[in-house]
Protein backbone atom coordinates (compact mmCIF):
# COMPACT_ATOMS: atom_id res chain seq x y z
CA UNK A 1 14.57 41.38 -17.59
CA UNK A 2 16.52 37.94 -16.75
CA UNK A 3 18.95 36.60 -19.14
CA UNK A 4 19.25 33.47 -20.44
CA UNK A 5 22.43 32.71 -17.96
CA UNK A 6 20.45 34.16 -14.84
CA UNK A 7 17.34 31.60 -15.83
CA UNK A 8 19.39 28.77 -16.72
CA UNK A 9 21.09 29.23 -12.91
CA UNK A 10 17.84 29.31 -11.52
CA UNK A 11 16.60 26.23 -13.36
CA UNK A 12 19.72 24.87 -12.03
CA UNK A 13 19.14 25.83 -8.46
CA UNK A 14 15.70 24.58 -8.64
CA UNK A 15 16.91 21.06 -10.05
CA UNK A 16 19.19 20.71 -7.19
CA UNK A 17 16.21 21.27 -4.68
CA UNK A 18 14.20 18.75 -7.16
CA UNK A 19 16.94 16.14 -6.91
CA UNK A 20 17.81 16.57 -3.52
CA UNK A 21 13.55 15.77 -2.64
CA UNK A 22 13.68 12.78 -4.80
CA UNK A 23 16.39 11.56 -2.80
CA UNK A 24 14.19 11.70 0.25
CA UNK A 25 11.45 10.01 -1.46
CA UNK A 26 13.92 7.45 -2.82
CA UNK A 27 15.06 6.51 0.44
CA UNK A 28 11.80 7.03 2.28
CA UNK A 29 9.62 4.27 0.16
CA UNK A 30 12.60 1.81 0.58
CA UNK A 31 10.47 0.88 3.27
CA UNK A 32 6.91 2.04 4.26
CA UNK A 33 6.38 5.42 5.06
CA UNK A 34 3.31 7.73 6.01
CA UNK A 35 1.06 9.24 3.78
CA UNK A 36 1.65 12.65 5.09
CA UNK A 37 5.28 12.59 4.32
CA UNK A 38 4.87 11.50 0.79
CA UNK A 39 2.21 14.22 0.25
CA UNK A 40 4.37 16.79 1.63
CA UNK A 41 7.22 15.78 -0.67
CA UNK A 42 5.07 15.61 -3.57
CA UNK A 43 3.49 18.99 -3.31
CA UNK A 44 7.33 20.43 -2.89
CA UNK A 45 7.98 18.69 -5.97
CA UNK A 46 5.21 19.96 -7.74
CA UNK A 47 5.76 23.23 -7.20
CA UNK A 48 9.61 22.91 -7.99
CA UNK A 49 8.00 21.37 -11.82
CA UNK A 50 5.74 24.67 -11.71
CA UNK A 51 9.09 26.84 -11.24
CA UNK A 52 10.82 25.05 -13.85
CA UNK A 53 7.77 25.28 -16.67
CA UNK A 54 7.79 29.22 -15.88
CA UNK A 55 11.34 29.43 -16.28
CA UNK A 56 11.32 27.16 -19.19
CA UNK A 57 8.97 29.56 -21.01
CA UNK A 58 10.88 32.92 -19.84
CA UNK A 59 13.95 31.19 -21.17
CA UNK A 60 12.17 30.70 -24.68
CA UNK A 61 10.93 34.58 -24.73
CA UNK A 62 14.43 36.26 -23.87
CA UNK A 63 16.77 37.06 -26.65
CA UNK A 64 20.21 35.15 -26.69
CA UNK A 65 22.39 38.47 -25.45
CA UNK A 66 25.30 36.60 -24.03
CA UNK A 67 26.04 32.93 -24.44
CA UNK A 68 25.40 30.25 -22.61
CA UNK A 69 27.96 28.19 -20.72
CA UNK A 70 28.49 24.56 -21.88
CA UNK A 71 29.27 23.68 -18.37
CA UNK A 72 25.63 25.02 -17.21
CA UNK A 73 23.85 23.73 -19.53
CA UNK A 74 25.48 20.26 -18.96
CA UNK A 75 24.42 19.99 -14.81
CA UNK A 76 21.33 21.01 -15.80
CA UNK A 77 21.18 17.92 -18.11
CA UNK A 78 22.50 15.97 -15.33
CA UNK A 79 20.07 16.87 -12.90
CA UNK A 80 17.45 16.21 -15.30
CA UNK A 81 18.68 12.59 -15.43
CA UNK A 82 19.62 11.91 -11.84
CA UNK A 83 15.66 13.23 -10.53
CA UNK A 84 14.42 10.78 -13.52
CA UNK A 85 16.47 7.89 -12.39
CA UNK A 86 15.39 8.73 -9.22
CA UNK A 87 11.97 8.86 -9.92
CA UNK A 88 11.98 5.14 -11.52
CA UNK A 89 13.63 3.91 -8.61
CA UNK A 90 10.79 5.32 -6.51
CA UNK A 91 7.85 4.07 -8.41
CA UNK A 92 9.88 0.85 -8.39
CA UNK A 93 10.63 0.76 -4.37
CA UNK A 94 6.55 1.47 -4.27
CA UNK A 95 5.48 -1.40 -6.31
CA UNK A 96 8.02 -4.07 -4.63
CA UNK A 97 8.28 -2.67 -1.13
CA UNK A 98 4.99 -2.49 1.89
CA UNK A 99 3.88 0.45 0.38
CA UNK A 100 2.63 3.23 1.87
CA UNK A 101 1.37 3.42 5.56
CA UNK A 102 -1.99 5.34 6.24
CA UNK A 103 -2.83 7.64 9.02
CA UNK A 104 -3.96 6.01 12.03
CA UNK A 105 -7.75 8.11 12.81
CA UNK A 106 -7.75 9.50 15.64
CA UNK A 107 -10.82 8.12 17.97
């Protein structure tokens, strides 16, 4: 069984990874992109959220043992804040900027 220090450095892990894709997204819809690449970030995303919920509820269910660093718990709350300001600034580049390009079919 995890403790509540090995989770939390997971969660942290995982929030780097999270911020680090919502950089790319930032960047990307600064000006158009394609589809694809905004559904491939997305999923990523997703499944980094889907980590994090587990984790969240593991952390909930494990008995305090040993306690937990000040300093850890602190980036996490960082990264928490940097992937939501970056995830304003995204859905803001979006609604100002060309948008987002579409697949061209194949004839």
């Amino acid at each position: 069984m995890s403790t509540q220090h090995e989770i939390l450095i997971e969660m942290d892990k995982i929030l780097e990874q999270l911020v680090q894709t919502a950089e790319r997204l930032c960047a990307l819809s600064k000006h158009g992109f394609e589809e694809d690449e905004l559904i491939k970030l997305q999923k990523a995303q997703e499944q980094m959220v889907n980590k994090l919920t587990t984790l969240d509820v593991a952390f909930k269910n494990v008995p305090l043992k040993d306690g937990v660093e000040p300093i850890l718990r602190e980036s996490i709350d960082q990264k928490i804040e940097e992937f939501q300001r970056l995830n304003t600034s995204f859905i803001d580049n979006i609604k100002t900027s060309h948008g987002i390009r579409r697949p061209k079919k194949k004839k």
